[in-house]
Structure formats: C-alpha cells, structure tokens
Protein backbone atom coordinates (compact mmCIF):
# COMPACT_ATOMS: atom_id res chain seq x y z
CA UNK A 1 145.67 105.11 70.13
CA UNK A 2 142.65 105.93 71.92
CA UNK A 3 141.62 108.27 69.52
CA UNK A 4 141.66 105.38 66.83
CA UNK A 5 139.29 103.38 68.77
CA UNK A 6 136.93 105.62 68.69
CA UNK A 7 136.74 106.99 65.23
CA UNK A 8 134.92 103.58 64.43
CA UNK A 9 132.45 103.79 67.23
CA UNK A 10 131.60 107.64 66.05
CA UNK A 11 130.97 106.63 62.44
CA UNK A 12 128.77 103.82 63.31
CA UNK A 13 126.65 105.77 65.78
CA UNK A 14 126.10 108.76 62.96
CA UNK A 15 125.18 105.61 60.61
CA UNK A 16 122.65 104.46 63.40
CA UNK A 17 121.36 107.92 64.11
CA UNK A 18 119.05 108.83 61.34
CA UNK A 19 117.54 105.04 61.76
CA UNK A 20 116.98 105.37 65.70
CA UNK A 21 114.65 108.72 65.08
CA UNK A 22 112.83 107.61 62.52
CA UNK A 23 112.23 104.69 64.49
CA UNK A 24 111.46 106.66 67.32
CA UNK A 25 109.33 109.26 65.53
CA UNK A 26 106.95 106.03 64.02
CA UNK A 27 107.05 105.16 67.51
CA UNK A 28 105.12 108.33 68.84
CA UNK A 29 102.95 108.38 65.91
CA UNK A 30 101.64 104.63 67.11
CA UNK A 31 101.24 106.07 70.42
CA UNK A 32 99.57 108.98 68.76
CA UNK A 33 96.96 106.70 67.11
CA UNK A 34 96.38 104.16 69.98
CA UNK A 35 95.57 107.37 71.58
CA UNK A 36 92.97 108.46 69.04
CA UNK A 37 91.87 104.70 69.04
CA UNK A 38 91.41 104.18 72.59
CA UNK A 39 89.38 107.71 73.14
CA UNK A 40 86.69 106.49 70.31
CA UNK A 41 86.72 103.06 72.06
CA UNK A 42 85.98 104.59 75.93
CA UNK A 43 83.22 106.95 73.92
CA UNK A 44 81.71 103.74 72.67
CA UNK A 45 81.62 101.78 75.76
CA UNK A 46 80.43 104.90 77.55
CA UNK A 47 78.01 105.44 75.34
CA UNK A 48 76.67 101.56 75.71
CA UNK A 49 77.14 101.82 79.42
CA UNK A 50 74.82 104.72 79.35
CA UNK A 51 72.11 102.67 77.41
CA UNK A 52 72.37 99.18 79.62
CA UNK A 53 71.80 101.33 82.79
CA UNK A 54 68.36 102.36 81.50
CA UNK A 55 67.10 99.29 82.53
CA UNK A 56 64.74 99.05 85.52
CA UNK A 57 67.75 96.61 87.06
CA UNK A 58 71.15 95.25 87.02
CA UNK A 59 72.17 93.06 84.21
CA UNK A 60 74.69 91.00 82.06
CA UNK A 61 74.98 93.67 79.89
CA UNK A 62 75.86 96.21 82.29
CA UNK A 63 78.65 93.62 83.68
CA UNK A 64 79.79 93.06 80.40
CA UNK A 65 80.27 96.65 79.87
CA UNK A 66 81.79 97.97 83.13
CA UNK A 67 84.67 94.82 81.92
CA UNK A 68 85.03 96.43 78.84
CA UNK A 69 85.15 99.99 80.55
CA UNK A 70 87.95 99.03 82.82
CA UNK A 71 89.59 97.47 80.19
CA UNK A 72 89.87 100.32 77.61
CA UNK A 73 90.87 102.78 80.48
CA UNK A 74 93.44 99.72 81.82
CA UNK A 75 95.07 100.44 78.33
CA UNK A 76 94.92 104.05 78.39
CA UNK A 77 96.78 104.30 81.46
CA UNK A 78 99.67 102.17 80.12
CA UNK A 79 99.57 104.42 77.33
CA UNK A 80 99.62 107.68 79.31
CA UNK A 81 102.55 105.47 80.78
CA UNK A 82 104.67 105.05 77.54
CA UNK A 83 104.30 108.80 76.56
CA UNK A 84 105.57 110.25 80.48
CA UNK A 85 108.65 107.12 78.87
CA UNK A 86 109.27 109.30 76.13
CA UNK A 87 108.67 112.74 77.04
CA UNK A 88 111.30 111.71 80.51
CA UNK A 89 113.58 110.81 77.18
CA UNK A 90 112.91 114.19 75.56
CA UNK A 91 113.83 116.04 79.53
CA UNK A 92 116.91 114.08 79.61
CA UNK A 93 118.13 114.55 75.96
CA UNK A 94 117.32 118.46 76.56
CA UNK A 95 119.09 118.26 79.90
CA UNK A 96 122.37 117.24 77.87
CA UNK A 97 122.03 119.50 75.48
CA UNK A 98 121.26 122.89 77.75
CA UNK A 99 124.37 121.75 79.56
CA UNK A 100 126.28 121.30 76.61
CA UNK A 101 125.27 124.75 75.55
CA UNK A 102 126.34 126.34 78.42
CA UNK A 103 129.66 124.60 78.31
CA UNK A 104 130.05 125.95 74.80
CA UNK A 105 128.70 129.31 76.43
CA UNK A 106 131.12 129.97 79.16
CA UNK A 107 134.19 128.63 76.55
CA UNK A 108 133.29 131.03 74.27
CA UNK A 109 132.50 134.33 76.67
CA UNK A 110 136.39 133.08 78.58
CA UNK A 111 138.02 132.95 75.13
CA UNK A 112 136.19 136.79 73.91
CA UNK A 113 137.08 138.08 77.37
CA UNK A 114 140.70 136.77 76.91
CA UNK A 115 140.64 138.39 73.60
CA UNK A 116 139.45 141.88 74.67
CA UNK A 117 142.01 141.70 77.67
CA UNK A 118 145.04 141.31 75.13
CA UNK A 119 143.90 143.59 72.87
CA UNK A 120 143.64 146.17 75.93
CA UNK A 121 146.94 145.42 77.29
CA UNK A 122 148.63 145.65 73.81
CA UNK A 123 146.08 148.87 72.38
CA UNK A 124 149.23 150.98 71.79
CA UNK A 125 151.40 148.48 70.30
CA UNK A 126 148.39 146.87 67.86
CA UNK A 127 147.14 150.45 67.15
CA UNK A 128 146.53 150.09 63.34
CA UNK A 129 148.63 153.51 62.06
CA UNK A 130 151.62 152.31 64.71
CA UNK A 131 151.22 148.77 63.68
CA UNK A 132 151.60 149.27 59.99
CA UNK A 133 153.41 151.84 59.49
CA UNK A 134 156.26 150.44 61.71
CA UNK A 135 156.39 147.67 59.00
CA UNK A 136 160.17 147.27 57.42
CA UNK A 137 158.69 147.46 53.91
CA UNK A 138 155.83 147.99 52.15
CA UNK A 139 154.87 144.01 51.99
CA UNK A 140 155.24 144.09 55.69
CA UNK A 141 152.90 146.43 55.75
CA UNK A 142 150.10 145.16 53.49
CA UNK A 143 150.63 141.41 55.98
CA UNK A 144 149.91 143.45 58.89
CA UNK A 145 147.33 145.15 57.93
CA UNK A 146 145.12 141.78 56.77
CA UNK A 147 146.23 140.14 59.94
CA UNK A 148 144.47 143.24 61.92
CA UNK A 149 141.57 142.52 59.39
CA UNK A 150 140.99 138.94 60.27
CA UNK A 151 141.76 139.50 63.91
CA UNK A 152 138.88 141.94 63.80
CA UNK A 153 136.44 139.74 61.69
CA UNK A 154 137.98 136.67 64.31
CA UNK A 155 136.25 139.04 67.18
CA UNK A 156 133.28 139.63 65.80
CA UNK A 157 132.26 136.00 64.77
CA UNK A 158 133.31 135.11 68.54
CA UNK A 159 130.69 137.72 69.53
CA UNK A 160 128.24 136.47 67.02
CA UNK A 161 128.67 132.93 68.05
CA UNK A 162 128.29 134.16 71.57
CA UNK A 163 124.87 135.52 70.43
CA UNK A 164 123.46 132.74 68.53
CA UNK A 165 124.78 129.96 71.56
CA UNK A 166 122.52 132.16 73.80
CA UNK A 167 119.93 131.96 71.71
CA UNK A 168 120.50 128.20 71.14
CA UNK A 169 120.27 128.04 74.96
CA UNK A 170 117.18 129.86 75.42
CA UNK A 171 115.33 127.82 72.84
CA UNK A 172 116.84 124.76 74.61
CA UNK A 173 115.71 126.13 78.42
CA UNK A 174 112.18 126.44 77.04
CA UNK A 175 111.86 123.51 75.10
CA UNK A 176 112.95 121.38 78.18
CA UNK A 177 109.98 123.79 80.24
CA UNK A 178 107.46 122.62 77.61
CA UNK A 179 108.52 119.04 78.06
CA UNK A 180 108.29 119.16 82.08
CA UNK A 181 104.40 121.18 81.87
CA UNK A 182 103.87 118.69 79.55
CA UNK A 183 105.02 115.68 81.54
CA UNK A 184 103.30 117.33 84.78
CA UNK A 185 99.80 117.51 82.72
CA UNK A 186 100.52 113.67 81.30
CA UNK A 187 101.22 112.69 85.10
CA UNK A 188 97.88 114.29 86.52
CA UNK A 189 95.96 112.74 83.62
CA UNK A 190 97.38 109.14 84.36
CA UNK A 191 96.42 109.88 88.02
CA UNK A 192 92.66 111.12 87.09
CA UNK A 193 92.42 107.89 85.47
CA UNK A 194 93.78 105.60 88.39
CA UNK A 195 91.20 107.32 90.38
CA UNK A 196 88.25 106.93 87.69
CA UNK A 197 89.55 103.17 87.40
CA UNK A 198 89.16 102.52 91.06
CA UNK A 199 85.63 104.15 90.99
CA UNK A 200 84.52 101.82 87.57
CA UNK A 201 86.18 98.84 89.76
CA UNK A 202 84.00 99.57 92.77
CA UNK A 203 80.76 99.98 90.82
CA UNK A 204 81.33 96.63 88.86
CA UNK A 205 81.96 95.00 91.92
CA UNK A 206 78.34 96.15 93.25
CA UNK A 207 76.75 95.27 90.05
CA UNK A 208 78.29 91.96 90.63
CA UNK A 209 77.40 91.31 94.21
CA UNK A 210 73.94 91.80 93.12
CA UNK A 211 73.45 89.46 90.04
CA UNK A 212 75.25 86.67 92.03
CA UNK A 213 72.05 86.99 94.14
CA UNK A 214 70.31 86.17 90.71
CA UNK A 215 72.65 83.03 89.29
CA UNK A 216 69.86 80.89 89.45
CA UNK A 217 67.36 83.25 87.68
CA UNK A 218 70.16 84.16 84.76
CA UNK A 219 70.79 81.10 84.75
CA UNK A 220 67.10 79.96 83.56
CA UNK A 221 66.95 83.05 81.27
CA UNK A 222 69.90 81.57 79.52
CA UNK A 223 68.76 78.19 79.19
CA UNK A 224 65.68 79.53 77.77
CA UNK A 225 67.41 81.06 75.40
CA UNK A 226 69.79 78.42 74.63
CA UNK A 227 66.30 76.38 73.73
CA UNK A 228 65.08 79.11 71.38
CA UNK A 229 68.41 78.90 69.53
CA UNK A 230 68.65 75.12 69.34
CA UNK A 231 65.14 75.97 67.63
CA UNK A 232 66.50 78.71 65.58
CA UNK A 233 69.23 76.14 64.29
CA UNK A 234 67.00 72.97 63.57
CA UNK A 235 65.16 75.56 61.21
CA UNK A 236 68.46 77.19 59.52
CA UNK A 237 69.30 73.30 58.83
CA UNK A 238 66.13 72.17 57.88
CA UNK A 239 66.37 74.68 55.15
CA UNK A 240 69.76 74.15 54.36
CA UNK A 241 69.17 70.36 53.93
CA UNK A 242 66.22 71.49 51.98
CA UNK A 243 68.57 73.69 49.49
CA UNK A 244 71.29 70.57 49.22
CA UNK A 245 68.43 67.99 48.41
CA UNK A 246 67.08 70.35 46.16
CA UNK A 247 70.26 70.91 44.36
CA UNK A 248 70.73 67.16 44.23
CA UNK A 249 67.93 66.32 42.96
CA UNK A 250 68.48 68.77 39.86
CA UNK A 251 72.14 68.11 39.51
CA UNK A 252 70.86 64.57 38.69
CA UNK A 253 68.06 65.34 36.62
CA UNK A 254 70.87 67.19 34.72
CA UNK A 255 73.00 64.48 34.76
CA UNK A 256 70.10 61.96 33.35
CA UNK A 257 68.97 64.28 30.64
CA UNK A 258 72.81 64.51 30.06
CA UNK A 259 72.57 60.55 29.37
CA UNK A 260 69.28 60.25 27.49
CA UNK A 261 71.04 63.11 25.34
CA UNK A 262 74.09 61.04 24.93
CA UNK A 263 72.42 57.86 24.48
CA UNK A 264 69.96 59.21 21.72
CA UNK A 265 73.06 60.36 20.02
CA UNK A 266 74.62 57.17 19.92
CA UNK A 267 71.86 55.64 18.72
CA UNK A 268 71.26 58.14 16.01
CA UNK A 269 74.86 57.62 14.95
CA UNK A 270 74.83 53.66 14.92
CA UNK A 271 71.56 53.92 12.71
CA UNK A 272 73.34 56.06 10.09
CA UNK A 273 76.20 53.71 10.48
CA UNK A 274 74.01 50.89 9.56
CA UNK A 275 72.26 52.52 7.07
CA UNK A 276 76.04 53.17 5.43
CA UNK A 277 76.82 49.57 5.19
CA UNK A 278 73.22 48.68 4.13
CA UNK A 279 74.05 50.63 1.09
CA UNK A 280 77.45 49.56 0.26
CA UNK A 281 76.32 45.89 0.34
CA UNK A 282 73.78 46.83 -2.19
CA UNK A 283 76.32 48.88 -4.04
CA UNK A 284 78.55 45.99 -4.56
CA UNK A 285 75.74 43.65 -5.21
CA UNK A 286 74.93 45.84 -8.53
CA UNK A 287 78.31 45.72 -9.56
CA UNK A 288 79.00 41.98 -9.05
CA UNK A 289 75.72 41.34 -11.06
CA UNK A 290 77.53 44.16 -13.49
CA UNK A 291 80.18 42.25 -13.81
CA UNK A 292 78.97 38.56 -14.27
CA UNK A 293 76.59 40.30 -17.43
CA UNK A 294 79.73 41.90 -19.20
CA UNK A 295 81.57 38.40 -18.39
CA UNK A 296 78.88 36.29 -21.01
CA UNK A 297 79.08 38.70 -23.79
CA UNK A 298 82.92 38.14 -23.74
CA UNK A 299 85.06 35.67 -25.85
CA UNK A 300 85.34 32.60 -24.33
CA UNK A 301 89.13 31.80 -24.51
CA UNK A 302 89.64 35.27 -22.37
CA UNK A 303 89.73 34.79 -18.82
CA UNK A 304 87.27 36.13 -16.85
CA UNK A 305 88.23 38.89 -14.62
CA UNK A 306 87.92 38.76 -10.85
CA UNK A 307 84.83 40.52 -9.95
CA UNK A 308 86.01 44.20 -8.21
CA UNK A 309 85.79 44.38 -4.52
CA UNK A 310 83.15 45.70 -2.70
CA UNK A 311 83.81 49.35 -2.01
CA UNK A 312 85.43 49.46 2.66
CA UNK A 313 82.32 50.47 5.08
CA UNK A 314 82.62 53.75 6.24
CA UNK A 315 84.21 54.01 9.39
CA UNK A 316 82.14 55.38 12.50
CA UNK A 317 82.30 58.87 13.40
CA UNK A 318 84.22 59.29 16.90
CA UNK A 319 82.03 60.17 19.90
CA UNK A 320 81.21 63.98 20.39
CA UNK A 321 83.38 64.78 23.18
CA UNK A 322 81.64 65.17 26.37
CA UNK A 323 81.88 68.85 27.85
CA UNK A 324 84.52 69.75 30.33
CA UNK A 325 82.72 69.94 34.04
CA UNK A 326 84.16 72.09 36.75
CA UNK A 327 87.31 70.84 38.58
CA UNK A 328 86.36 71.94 41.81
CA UNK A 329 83.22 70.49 42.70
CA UNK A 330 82.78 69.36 46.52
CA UNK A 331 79.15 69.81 47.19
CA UNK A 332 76.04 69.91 44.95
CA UNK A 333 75.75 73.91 45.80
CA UNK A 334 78.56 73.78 43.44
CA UNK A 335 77.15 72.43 40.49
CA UNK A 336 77.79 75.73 38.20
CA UNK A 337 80.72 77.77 37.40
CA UNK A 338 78.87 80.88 39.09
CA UNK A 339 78.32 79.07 42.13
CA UNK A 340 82.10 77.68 41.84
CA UNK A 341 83.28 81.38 41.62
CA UNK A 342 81.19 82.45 44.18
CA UNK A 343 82.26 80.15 46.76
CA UNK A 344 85.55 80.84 45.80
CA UNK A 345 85.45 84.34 46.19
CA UNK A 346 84.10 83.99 49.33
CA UNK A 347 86.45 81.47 50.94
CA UNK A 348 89.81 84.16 49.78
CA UNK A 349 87.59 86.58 52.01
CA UNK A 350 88.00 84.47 55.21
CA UNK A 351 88.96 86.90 58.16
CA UNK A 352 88.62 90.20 55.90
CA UNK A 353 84.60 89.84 55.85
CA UNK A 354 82.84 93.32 56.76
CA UNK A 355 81.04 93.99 60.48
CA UNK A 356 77.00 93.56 59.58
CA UNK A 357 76.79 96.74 61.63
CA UNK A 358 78.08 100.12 61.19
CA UNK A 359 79.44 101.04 64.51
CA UNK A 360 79.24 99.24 68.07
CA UNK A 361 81.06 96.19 69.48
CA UNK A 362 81.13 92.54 69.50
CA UNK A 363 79.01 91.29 72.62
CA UNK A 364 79.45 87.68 72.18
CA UNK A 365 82.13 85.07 70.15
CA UNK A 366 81.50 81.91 68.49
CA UNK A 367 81.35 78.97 71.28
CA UNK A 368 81.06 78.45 74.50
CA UNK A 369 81.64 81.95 76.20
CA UNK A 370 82.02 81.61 80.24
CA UNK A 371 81.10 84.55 82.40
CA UNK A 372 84.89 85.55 84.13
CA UNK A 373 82.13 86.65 87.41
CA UNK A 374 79.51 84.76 87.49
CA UNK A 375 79.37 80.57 87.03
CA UNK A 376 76.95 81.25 83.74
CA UNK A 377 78.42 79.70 80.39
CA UNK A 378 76.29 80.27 77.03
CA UNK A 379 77.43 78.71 73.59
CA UNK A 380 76.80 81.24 70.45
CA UNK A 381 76.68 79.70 67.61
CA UNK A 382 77.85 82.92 65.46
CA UNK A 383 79.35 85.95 66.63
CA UNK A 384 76.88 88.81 68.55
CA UNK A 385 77.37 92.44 67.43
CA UNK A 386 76.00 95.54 69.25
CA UNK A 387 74.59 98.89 68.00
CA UNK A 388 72.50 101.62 68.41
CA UNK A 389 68.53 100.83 68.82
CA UNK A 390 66.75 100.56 65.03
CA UNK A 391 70.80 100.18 63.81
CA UNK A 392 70.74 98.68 60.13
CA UNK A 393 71.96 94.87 59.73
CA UNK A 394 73.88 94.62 55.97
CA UNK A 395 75.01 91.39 54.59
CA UNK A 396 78.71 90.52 55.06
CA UNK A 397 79.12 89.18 51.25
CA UNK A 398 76.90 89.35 47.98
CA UNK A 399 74.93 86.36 47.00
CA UNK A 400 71.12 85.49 46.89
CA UNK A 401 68.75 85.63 49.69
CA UNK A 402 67.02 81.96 50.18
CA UNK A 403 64.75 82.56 52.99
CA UNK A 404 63.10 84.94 55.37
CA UNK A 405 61.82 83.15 58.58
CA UNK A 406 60.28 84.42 62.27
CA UNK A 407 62.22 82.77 64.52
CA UNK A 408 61.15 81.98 68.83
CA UNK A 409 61.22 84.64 70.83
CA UNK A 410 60.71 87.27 68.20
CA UNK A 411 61.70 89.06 65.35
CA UNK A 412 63.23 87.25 62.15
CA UNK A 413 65.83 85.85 59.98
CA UNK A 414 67.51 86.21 56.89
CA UNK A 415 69.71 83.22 55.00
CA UNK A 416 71.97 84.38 52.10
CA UNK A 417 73.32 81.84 50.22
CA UNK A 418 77.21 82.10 49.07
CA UNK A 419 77.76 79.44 46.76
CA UNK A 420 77.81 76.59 48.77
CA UNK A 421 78.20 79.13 51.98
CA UNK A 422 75.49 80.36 53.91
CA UNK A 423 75.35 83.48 56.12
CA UNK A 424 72.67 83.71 58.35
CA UNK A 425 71.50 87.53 60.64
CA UNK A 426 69.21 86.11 63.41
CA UNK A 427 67.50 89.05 65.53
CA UNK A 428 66.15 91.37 63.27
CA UNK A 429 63.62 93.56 63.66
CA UNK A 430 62.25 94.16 60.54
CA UNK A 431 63.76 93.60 56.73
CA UNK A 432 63.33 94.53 53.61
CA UNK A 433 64.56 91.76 51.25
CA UNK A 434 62.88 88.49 49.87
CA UNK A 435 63.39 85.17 48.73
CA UNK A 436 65.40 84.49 45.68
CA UNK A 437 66.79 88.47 45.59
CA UNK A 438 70.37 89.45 45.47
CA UNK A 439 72.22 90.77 47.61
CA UNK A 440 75.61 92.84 47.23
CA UNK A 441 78.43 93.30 50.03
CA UNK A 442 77.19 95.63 52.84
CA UNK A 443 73.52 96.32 51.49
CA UNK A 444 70.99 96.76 54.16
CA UNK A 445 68.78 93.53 54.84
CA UNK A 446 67.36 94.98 57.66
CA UNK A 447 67.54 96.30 61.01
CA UNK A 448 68.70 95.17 64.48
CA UNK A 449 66.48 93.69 67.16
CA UNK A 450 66.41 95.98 70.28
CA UNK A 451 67.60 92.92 73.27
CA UNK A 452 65.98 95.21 76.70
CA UNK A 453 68.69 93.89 78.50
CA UNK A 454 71.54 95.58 76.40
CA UNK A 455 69.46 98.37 75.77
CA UNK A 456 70.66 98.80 72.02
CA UNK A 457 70.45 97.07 68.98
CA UNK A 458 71.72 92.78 68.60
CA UNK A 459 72.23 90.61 65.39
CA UNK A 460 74.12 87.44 65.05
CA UNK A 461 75.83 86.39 62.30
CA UNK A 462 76.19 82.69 61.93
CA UNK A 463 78.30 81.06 58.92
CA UNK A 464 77.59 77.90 57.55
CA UNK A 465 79.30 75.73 54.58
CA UNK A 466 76.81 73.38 53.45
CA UNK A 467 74.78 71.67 56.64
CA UNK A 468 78.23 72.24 58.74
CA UNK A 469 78.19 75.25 60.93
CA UNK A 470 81.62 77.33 61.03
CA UNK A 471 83.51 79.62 63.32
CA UNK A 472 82.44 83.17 62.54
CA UNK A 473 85.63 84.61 64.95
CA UNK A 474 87.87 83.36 61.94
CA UNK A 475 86.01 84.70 59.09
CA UNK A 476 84.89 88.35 60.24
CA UNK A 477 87.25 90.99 60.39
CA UNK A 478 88.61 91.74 63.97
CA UNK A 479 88.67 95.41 64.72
C-alpha cells in the first residue's frame, strides 16, 4: 500500500527533474553574467574615481563616485553571496551522493565476500569435473555446467561493479574537494570585499565631512549654473519657436497658393462653362431662323412644324478632387509625409534610443536630482552622460541639424531636428557638423566638454517635441 503511494510521487519528481536543472543551470549562467557585468562596472567607476581625484580638491564628483563605488561592490558581495548558495547546494548534493556510493560500496564488497566464502566452503562439491560429471544424464550435465558459467560471469560483474563504484566514489570525493576549495576561495573573496567596502565607506564619509564645510559655496556654484542653463534653454526655445513660426508661416503660404490655385481653376472652368452656353444659344438661334425660312416656302394649308428645341447646355465638369493630406498632422513640423515618417519613427524608438557616448555612465537624470549627503538639489533638464576627456558625442537618431550655437559658460550646442522632435547635446567641445546637414543614428557631431570637476568628458542630451521639453530617462536606453 505504501509502495503505491509512492510510485506517483517518483514519476512526478523524474518529470520535474530535467526542468529543475535546466532551471538551475540558466540560473548560474545569470550569476555568471552579473558577474562579468558587475567587474566591467567596478573597472568603470574605478577608472572615473581615478580621474575626479585629480582635482586639486574634494568634489561632487568624487561623492558621486565613491556612491556608485559602494554600490557596485554592495552588489558584488550579494552575488559572491548567491554563488557560496549554490556551490553549499553542490557540497550537499555531493555529500548524498558519496554516501550513497559507499552504501552501494560496502553492499556490494559484503555480497562478493559472501560469495567467495560459499564458494570456499563448497570448492569440492562445486568443483566443475565433480559437479558435472556427477550429473544423472547427459542434460543434467549440460544445466550444470551453464549454471557454473553464469555463476562465474555473476562473480566477475560483482567484482567489476565493485571497481567502477570505487571509481564512482573517487570522482565523487574529489568533486565534493573542488566544491569546498572552491567555496573556501568564494568565502575569502566575499570577505576581501567586506573589508574593501568598509575602507570605500570610510573615505566617502571624509570626502563628505569636508564638502559639508562647503554647502554654501556648492551651493552658489550650482545656482550659477542653474542660471547658465535657464540661458541655455531660453535660446534652445527661441530657436525652436523660430523653426514652428517658420514652418507656419510656409504651411500657409502653401495653403494660400493651394487656394489661388483652386480658385483660378474654378474660374477657368465657369468661363468655359459660359462660353458653352453662349454658343448653344447662338446655335439654336440659327436654327430657329432655319426653320421660320423653310416654314414660308411651304404650302400654306400644311401646318407649320414646331420649331426644334434648342440643343441641353452642357453640364459642368465636377471639381478636380482636392489631394489627400496626411492623417496625422499635430504640429506644423509635420506638414510633409517625410517629416510625418520621421516623427513617427522616432516616437516607436522611445526608451530603445542609443547612449550619445560610447562608454561611461549617466551622471545626472532628467529633473530635480537631490544630493542623498548634502542639502544641494539641481534640476537637469536632459539626462548627463560621462566619458573619457576629448570622448566623441553622436546623435541619438538621424534627422537634420538646425543650429550650432555657443552657449554661457563655454563650449557649444548642437539641435537636430526629428520631425517635429528635437534633440539637443549641450557641452561640447568642439563639432564638426552645420546647419541644415543630416545626420544618421550614432554619427559623430562632436566631442565632449571636459567639466574639471568630473575630470572626464560631459554632454547632455535634452529632448524636446515641439516648444515642450520631455523626459529624456524615458526615451534613452537604460543600461
């Protein structure tokens, strides 16, 4: 009854099997590549560390990236973490299994030793000439003789599987050895990093002590800077307006050049129209006088026939139909199908657009971003990107540049217009495009303004659509 039970149980856990491991092996390939990931990520933020300590002082940037620091190697260690889970999994599924092996070990050497004992005791009686030959007939014989057979082949696949459980076993007993040197390496790893994580904590806290003693002076630096960018903005709007009046004002000379196109060819039509009837009055005044001439040369007793109708005017010619316009037209940027397309293909693009940069890390997010350390808040109107000094800035979508501007504080601007999107990389150091060129998806425009403080190279990307500025976290790709 028992045994009934469990036959059920067994045949769903061999189902279940095959699933659980390959769930578990995608499992250690994710930790695997959060592994890889999180290595290049430290390297990076090492690597930017290095550059913001160049400076003559402490700074934001160097804050910033003794957070990010911590951060990365907070996630490594819970990594580290998950892989001692698995490789304690591995120990104790190896554990069962050596023991089950020696089980299986010791039942096989009792039942060979049992085996060798009998045939010991009973060697004279199983000797193979006294065995058969003592056989009451000749079939008797032949039986006895393939039982001795297969109890000798019986013996020797107990000894074999003797030999290949051992070997089992020792594969087993260093497998598990592996597992605990490699657990014992994972565990002094995790415990390297615990230590290098309380270091990074106590030099962040010093870096912060001091720039507390500098609120007030950040905090001027930063409303300085918030005035340059209100600047910056009144000039990327100012143009923008510009490029909507401009529009407008073409979309309705279009549109009046469409009606003095449409009236003239009304007018040409009711002329011809007019000129139609003109001549069919003049046609049936020839044949009424026609008529009335044949009508005296006729007898006089014969009635006189009723003068023929004048021949129907000819009916107007239908309007030309007026061409179809684009369904989809919410702003004047999107007075032609191109533009139409473009904006389009832009807008299915929304969270998959390229970084402008080619490696580095985002410094700053759209909106108001509040220091966790210090009481400093600064409001970015696009999202801030870091890379190396001289990095090259490339444009997140193809389209046509509009304008290149110097903006306060230094270095320039470039606006690409998408349809009726705009894109705009403020803090370039130099750039090699031009008004009214295009642009594809990730060409170079230019390259990254060097900010001292960061000690590396910084570009914002705003996003506009029309005048109305947008939120650039939803519409770049998130690494």
């Amino acid at each position: 009854m028992q045994l009934k039970k469990f036959i059920p149980l067994l045949i769903l856990a061999l189902a279940l099997a095959p699933g659980l491991l390959h769930a578990q092996n995608q499992s250690r390939e994710e930790l695997e590549r959060r592994k890889r990931e999180l290595q290049k990520e430290m390297e990076e933020v090492q690597a930017t560390l290095k550059e913001t300590k160049k400076s003559s002082r402490e700074n934001l940037g160097q804050l910033r990236a003794l957070r990010n620091k911590i951060d990365v190697r907070s996630r490594m260690i819970r990594n580290i973490n998950e892989e001692i889970n698995f490789i304690n999994g591995d120990i104790n599924s190896a554990l069962r299994d050596v023991k089950t092996l020696q089980r299986d070990l010791d039942t096989l050497k009792e039942q060979y030793a049992q085996l060798i004992v009998s045939a010991y005791k009973n060697r004279s009686s199983y000797a193979l000439l006294n065995f058969v030959f003592s056989a009451k007939s000749f079939n008797d014989a032949v039986k006895r003789y393939k039982y001795l057979q297969q109890y000798r082949d019986f013996r020797r696949r107990q000894a074999d599987n003797i030999v290949e459980t051992q070997e089992q076993l020792r594969i087993k007993v260093k497998n598990l050895q592996d597992q605990k040197d490699k657990r014992s390496t994972a565990l002094t790893t995790e415990q390297k990093e615990r230590e290098t994580l309380e270091k990074d904590r106590k030099e962040k806290d010093e870096v912060l002590s001091k720039l507390k003693g500098r609120e007030k002076e950040l905090a001027a630096d930063i409303a300085q800077k918030q005035k340059d960018q209100k600047k910056v903005q009144d000039l990327i709007r100012a143009v923008i307006r510009k490029e909507i009046e401009a529009a407008r004002k073409k979309a309705e000379a279009e549109e009046l050049a469409r009606k003095k196109a449409a009236a003239e060819e009304k007018k040409r039509r009711e002329e011809e129209r007019q000129r139609a009837l003109a001549a069919a009055r003049e046609a049936a005044k020839a044949a009424a006088a026609n008529n009335a001439a044949n009508n005296n040369t006729a007898n006089n007793n014969t009635a006189a026939p009723t003068p023929a109708a004048p021949p129907p005017a000819p009916k107007p010619e239908p309007p030309a139909p007026t061409p179809e316009r684009p369904t989809r037209v919410v702003s004047v940027l999107e007075a032609s199908p191109e533009a139409v397309a473009l904006s389009e293909n832009f807008e299915i693009n929304k969270g998959k657009l390229p970084w402008p940069v080619e490696s580095g890390s985002i410094i700053g997010f759209f909106g108001p971003q509040r220091n966790p350390d210090i009481k400093i808040v600064q409001d970015n109107d696009g999202m801030i990107f870091a890379t190396r000094k001289g990095g090259n800035v490339k444009a997140l979508f193809k389209g046509e540049v509009r304008i290149v501007f110097a903006i306060p504080g230094g270095g320039y601007a470039v606006m690409i217009r998408h349809g009726q999107y705009f894109t705009n990389y403020v803090g370039l150091s130099s750039f090699n495009v031009k008004t009214g060129q295009q642009v594809s998806t990730g060409q170079v425009i230019g390259t990254a303004r060097t900010n001292e403080e960061e000690s590396a190279g910084v570009v914002e990307v705003q996003i506009y659509k029309g005048d109305k500025l947008q939120n650039a976290n939803g519409w770049i790709k998130q690494r």
